[in-house]
Protein backbone atom coordinates (compact mmCIF):
# COMPACT_ATOMS: atom_id res chain seq x y z
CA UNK A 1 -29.28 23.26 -1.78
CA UNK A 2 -26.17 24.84 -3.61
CA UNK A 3 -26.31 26.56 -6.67
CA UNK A 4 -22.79 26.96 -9.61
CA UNK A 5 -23.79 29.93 -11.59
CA UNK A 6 -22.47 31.49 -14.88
CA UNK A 7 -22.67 35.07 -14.97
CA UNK A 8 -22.49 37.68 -17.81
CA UNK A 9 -20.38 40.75 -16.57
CA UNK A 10 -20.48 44.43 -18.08
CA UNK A 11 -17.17 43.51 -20.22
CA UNK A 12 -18.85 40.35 -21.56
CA UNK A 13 -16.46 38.10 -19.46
CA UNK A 14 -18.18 35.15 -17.78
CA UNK A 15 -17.63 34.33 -13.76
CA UNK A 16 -18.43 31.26 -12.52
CA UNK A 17 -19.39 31.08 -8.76
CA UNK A 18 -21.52 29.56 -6.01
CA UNK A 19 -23.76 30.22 -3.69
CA UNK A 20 -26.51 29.08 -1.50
CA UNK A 21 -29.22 31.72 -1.93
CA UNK A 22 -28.72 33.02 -5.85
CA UNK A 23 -31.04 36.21 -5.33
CA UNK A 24 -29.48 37.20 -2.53
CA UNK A 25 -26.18 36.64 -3.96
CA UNK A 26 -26.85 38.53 -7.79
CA UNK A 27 -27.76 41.74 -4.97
CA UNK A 28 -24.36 41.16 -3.27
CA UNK A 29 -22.66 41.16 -7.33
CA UNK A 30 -24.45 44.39 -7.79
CA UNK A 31 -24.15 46.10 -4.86
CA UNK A 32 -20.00 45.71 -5.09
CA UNK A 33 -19.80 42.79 -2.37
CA UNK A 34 -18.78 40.43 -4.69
CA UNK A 35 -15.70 38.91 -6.14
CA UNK A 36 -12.66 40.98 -7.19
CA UNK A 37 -13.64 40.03 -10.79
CA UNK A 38 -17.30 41.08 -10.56
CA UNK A 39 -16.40 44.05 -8.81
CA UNK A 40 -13.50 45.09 -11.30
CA UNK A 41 -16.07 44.51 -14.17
CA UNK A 42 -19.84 44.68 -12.90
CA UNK A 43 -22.61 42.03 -13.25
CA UNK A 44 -25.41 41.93 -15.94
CA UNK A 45 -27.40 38.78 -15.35
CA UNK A 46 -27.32 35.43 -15.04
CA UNK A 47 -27.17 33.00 -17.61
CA UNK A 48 -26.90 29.68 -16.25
CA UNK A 49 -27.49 27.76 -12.76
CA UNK A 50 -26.67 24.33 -11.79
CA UNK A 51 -28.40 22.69 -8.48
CA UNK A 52 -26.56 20.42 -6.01
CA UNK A 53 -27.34 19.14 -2.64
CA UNK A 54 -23.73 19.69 -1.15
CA UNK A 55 -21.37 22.41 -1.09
CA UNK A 56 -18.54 19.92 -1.59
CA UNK A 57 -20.91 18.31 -5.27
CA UNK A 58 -20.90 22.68 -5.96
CA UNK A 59 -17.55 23.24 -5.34
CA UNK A 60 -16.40 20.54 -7.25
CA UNK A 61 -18.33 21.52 -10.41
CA UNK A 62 -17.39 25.04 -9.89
CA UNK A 63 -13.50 24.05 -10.23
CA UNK A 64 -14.10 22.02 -13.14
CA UNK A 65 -16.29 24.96 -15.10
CA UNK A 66 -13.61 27.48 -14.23
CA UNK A 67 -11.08 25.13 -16.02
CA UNK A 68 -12.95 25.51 -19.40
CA UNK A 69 -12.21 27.72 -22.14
CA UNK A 70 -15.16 30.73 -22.96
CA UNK A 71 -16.44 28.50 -25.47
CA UNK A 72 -17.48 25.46 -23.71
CA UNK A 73 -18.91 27.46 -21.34
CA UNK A 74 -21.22 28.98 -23.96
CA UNK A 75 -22.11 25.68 -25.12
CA UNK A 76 -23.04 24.52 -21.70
CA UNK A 77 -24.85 27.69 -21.15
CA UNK A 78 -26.46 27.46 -24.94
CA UNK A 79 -27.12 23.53 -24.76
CA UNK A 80 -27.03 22.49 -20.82
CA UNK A 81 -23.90 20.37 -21.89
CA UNK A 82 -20.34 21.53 -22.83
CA UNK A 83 -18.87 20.40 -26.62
CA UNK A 84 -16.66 17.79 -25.21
C-alpha cells in the first residue's frame, strides 16, 4: 500500500510526496533526510493522505497534485476534493 501525502512545512508551503510507510517517512522529514524542499524549510505535520495499492496509481496522483495551484490543494485538503 502507497500513500500521496500533503505536508505543512515551517514556512507554510505545502510538499506533496509519497511513501510506503508514512510514520516512518514524517521521522525521515524531521530528522533532515528528506527532500531538498523539506529540508530547506522543515516539516510541521501532515495534513492530508491518499491510499493506493501501486506505486505507479501513487506516483501518478502525486504528479497531478504537484501540478495544482496552493489553492486547490487546500480545497482537496479542506473538502477531500479539489475546486475543479
Amino acid at each position: 500500500m502507497y500513500k500521496v501525502y500533503i505536508a505543512l512545512c515551517l514556512d507554510n508551503s505545502l510538499y506533496t510526496g509519497i511513501t510506503a510507510n508514512l510514520e516512518d517517512r514524517y521521522d525521515r522529514h524531521t530528522k533532515g533526510f528528506g527532500s531538498k524542499h523539506t529540508l530547506q524549510r522543515g516539516i510541521d505535520k501532515i495534513l492530508y493522505t491518499e491510499s493506493f495499492k501501486t506505486r505507479i496509481e501513487a506516483a501518478r496522483r502525486e504528479r497531478q497534485i504537484k501540478g495544482w495551484r496552493r489553492d486547490k490543494k487546500l480545497n482537496l485538503i479542506k473538502f477531500g476534493r479539489p475546486n475543479l
